[in-house]
C-alpha atoms as a PDB file:
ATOM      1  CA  UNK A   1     -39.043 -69.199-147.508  1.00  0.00           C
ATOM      2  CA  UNK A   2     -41.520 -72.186-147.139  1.00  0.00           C
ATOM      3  CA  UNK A   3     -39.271 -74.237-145.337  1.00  0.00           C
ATOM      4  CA  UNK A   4     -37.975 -71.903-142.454  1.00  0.00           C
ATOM      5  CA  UNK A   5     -41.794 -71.877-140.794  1.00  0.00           C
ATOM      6  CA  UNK A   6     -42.219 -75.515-141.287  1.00  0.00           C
ATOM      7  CA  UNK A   7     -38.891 -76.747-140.089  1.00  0.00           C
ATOM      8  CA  UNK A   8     -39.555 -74.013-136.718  1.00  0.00           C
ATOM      9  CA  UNK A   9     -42.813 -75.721-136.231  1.00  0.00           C
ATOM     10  CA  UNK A  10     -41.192 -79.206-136.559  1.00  0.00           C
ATOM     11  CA  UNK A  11     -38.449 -78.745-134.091  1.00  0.00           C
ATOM     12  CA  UNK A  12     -41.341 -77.142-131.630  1.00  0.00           C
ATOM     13  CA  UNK A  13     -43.552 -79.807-131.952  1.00  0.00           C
ATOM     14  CA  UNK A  14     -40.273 -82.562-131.450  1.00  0.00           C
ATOM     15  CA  UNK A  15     -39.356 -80.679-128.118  1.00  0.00           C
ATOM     16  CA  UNK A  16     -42.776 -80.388-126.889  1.00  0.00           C
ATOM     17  CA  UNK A  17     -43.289 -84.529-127.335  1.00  0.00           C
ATOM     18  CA  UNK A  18     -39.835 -84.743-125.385  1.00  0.00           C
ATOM     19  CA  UNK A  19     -40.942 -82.836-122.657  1.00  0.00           C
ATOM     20  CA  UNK A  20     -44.071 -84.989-122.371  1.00  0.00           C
ATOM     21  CA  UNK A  21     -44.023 -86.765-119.404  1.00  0.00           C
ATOM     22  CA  UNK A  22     -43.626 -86.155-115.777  1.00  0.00           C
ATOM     23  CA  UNK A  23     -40.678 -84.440-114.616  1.00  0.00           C
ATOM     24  CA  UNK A  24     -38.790 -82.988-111.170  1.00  0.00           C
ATOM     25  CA  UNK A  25     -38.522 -79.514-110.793  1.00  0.00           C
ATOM     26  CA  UNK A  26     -34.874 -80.101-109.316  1.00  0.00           C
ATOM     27  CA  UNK A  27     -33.497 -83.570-111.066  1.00  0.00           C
ATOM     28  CA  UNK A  28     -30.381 -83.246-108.961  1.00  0.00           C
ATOM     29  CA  UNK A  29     -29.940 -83.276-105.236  1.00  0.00           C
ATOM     30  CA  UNK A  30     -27.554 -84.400-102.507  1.00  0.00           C
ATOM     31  CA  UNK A  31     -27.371 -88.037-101.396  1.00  0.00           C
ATOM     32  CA  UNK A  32     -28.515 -88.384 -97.729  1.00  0.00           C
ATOM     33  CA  UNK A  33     -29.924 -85.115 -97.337  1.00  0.00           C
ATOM     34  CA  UNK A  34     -33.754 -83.815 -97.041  1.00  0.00           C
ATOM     35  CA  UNK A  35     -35.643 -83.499-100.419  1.00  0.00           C
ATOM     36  CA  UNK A  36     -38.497 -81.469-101.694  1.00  0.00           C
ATOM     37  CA  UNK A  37     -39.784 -83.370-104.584  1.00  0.00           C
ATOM     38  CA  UNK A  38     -41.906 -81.263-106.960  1.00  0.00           C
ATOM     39  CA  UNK A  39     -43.476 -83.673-109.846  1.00  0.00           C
ATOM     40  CA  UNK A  40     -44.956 -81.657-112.792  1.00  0.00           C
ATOM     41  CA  UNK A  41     -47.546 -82.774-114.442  1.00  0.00           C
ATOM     42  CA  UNK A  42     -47.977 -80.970-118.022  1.00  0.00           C
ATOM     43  CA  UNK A  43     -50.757 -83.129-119.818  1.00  0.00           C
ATOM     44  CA  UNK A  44     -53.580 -85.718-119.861  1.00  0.00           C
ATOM     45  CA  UNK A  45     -54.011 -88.784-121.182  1.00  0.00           C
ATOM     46  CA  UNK A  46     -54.096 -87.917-125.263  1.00  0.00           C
ATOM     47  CA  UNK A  47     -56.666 -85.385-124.712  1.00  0.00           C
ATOM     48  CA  UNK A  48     -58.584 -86.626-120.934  1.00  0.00           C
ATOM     49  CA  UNK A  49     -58.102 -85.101-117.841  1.00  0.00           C
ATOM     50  CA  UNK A  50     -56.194 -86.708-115.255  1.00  0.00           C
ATOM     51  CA  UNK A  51     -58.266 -87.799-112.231  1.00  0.00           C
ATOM     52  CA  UNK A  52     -55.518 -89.811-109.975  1.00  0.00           C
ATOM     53  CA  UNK A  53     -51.642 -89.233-109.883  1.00  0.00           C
ATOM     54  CA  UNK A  54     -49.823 -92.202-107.977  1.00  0.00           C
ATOM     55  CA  UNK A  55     -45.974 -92.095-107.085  1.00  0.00           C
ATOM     56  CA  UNK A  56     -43.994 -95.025-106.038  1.00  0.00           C
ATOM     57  CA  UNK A  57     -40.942 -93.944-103.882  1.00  0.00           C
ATOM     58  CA  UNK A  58     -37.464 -95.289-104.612  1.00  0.00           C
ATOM     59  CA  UNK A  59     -35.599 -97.681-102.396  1.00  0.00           C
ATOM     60  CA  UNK A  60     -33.800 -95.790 -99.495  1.00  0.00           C
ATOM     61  CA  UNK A  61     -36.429 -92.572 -99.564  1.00  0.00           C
ATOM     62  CA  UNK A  62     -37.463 -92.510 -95.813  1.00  0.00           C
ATOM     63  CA  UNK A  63     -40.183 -90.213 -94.127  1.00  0.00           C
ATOM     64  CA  UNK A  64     -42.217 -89.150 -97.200  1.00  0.00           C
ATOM     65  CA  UNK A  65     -44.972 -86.546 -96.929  1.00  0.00           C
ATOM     66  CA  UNK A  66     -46.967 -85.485 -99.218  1.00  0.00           C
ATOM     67  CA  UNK A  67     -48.528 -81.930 -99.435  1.00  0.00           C
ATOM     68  CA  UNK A  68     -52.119 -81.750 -99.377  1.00  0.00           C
ATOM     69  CA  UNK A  69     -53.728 -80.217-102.523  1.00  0.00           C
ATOM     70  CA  UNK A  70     -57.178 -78.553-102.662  1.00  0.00           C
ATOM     71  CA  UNK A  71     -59.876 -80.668-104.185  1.00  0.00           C
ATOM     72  CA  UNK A  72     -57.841 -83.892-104.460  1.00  0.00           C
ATOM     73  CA  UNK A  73     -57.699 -86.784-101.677  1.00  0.00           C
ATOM     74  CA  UNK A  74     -54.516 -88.263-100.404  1.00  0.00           C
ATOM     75  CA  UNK A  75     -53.835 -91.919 -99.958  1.00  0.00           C
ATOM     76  CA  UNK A  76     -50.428 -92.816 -98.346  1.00  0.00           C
ATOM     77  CA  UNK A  77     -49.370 -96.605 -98.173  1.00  0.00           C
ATOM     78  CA  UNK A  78     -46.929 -97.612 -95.928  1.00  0.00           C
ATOM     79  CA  UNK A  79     -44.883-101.442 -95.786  1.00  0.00           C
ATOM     80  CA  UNK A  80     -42.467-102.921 -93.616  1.00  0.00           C
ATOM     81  CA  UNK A  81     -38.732-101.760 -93.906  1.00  0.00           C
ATOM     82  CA  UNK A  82     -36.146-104.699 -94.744  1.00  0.00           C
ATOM     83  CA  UNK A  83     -33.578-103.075 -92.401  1.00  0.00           C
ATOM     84  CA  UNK A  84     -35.395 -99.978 -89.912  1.00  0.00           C
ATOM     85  CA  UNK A  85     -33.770 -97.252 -89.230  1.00  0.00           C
ATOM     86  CA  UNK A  86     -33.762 -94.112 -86.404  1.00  0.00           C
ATOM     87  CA  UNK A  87     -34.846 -91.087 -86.786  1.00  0.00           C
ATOM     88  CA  UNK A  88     -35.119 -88.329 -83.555  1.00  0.00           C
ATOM     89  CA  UNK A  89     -34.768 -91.273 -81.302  1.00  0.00           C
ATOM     90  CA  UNK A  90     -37.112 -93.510 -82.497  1.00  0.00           C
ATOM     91  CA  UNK A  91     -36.964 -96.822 -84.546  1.00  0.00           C
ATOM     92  CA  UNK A  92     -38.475 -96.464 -87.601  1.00  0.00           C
ATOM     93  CA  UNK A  93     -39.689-100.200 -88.732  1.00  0.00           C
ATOM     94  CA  UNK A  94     -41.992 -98.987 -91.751  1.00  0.00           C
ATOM     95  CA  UNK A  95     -42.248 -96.671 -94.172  1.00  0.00           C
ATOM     96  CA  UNK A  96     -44.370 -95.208 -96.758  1.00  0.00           C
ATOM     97  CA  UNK A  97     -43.592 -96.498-100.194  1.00  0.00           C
ATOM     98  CA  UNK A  98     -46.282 -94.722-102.701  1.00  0.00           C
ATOM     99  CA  UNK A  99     -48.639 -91.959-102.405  1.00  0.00           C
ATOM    100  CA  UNK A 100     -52.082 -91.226-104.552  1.00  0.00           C
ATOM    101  CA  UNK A 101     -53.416 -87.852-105.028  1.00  0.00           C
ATOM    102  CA  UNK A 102     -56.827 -88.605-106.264  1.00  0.00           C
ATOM    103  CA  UNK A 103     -59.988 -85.766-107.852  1.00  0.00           C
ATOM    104  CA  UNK A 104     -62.857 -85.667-105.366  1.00  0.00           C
ATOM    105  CA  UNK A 105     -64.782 -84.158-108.097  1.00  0.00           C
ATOM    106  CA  UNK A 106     -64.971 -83.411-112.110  1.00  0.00           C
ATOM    107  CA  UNK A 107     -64.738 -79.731-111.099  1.00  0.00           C
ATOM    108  CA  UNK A 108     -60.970 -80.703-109.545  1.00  0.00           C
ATOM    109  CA  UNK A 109     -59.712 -82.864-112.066  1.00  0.00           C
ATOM    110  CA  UNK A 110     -56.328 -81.637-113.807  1.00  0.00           C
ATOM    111  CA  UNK A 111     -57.400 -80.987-117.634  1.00  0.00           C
ATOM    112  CA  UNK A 112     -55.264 -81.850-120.437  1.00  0.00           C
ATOM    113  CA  UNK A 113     -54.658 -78.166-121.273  1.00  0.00           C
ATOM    114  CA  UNK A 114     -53.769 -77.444-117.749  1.00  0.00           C
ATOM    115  CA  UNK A 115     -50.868 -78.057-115.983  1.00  0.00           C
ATOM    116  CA  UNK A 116     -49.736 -79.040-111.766  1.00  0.00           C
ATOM    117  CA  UNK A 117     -47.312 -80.217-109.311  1.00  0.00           C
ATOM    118  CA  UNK A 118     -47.487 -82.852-106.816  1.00  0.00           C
ATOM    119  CA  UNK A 119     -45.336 -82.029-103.966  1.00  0.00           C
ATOM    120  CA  UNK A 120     -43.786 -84.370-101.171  1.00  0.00           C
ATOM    121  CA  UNK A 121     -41.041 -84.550 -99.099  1.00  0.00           C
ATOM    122  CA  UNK A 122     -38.597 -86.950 -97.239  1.00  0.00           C
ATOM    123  CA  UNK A 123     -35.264 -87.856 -96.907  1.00  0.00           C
ATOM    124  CA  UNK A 124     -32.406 -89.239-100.070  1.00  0.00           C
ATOM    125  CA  UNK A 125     -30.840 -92.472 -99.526  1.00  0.00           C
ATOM    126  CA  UNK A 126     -27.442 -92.204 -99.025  1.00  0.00           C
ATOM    127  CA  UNK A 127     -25.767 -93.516-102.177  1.00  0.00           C
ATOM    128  CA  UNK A 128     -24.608 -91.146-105.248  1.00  0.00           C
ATOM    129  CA  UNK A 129     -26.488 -92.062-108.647  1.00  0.00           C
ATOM    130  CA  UNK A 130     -30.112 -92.381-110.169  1.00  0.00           C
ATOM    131  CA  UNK A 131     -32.938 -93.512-107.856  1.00  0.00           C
ATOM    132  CA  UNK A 132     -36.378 -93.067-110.156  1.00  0.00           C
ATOM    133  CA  UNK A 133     -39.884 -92.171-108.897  1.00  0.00           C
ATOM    134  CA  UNK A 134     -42.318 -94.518-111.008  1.00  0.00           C
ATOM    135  CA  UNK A 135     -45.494 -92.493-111.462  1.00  0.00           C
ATOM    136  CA  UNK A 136     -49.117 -93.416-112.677  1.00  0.00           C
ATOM    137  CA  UNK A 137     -50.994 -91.077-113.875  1.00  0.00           C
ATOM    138  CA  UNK A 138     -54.786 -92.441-114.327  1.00  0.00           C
ATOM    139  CA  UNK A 139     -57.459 -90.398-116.612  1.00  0.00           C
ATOM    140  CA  UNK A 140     -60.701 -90.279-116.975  1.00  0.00           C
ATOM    141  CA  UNK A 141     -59.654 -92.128-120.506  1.00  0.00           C
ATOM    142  CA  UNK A 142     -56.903 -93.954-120.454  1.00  0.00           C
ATOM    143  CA  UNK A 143     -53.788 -94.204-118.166  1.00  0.00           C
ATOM    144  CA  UNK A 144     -49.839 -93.467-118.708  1.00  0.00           C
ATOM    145  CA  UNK A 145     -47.457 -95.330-116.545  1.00  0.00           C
ATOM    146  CA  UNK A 146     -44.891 -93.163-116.228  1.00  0.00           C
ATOM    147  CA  UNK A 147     -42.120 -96.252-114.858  1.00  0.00           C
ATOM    148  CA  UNK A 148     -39.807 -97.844-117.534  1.00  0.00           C
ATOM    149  CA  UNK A 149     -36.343 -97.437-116.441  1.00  0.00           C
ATOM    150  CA  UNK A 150     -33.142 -98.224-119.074  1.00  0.00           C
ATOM    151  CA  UNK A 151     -31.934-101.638-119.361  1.00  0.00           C
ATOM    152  CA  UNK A 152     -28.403-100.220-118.233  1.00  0.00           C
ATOM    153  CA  UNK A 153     -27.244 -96.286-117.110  1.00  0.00           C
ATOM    154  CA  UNK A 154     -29.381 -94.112-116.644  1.00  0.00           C
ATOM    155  CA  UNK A 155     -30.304 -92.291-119.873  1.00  0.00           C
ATOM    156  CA  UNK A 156     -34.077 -92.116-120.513  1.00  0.00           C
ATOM    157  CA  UNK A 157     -33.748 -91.647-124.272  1.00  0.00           C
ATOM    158  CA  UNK A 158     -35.751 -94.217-126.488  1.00  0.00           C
ATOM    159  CA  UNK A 159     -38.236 -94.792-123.443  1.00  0.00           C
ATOM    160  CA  UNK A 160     -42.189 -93.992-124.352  1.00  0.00           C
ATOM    161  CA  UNK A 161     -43.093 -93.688-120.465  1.00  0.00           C
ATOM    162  CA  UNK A 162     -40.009 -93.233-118.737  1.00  0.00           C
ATOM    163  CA  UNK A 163     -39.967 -93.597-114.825  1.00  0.00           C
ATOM    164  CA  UNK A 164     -38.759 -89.802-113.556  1.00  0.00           C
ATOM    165  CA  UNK A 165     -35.027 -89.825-112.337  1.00  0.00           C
ATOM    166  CA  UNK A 166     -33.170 -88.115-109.908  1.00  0.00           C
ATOM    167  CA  UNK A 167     -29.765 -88.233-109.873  1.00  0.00           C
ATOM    168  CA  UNK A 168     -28.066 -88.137-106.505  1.00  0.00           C
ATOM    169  CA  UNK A 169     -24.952 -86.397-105.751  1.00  0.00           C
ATOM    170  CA  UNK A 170     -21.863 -87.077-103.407  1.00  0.00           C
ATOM    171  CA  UNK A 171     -22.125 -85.007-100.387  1.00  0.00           C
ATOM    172  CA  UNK A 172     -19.218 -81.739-100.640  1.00  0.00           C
ATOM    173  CA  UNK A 173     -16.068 -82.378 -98.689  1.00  0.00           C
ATOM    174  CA  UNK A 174     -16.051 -80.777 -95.544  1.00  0.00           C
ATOM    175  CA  UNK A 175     -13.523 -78.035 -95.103  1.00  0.00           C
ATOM    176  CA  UNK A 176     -10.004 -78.891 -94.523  1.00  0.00           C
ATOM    177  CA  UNK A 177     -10.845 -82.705 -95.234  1.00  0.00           C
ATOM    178  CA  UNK A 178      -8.511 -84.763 -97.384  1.00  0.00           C
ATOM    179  CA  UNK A 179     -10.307 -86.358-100.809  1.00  0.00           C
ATOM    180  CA  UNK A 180      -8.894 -88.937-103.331  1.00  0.00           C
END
């Protein structure tokens, strides 16, 4: 009778460490279309709060914006595009490529028992498959750098601080077209 409570408490505490990192409220959206990319932060740093929560953008992600979130400071960088690109008209030569939400005080800093999202929004490249969102998350003690990506596919198993993946879809077919 023993071994029923200990093996449920096992398995819980096994699928709480694989949920431990940072993950997308939607990990699967359309290629080429507008996303709204919710990152969920569930813990600290092994115990310490998180005061700073950086995201890289993948290749291709154009026009980010990031919501504004009470208590925290927002730091956009931006870098010249390889090939620009138009959007309502206007040529679009550089983009932003990472985004920092940082604690303006102890009194907003995300505890380790707490948990947030980190909201932004843009526009998919246009290719099906994975593009990944390499986040660092920076605590009072300690960091995790939420950005290894497999050696090959795009399976995150094995990783300790996996980047966080969205997988991109091909658009539907359009009524009445013809598909191979």
């Amino acid at each position: 009778m023993l071994k029923t409570p200990l093996l449920f408490v096992l398995a819980a505490s096994l699928s709480a460490a694989a949920q431990a990192h940072v993950t997308l409220e939607q990990p699967e959206a359309v290629a080429g279309t507008p996303y709204k990319a919710v990152l969920r932060v569930g813990h600290g740093c092994e115990g310490s709060a998180t005061t700073r929560v950086t995201v890289t953008l993948p290749a291709g992600f154009r026009g980010a914006k990031p919501m504004p979130k009470a208590g925290w400071a927002l730091d956009i960088k931006r870098a010249p595009l390889a090939k620009p690109y138009d959007s309502h008209g206007r040529t679009i030569s550089d983009d932003v490529i990472e985004l920092s939400w940082t604690a303006k005080s102890e009194d907003a800093y995300l505890q380790d028992a707490w948990y947030e999202e980190f909201i932004l929004r843009g526009s998919l490249p246009e290719q099906p498959g994975p593009v990944w969102f390499k986040v660092r998350q920076s605590c009072v003690k300690g960091e995790w750098n939420w950005a290894e990506l497999p050696a090959e596919g795009d399976s995150t198993k094995g990783l300790k601080a996996p980047a966080v993946r969205l997988m991109l879809l091909k658009p539907a077919a359009a009524p009445g077209s013809h598909q191979h």
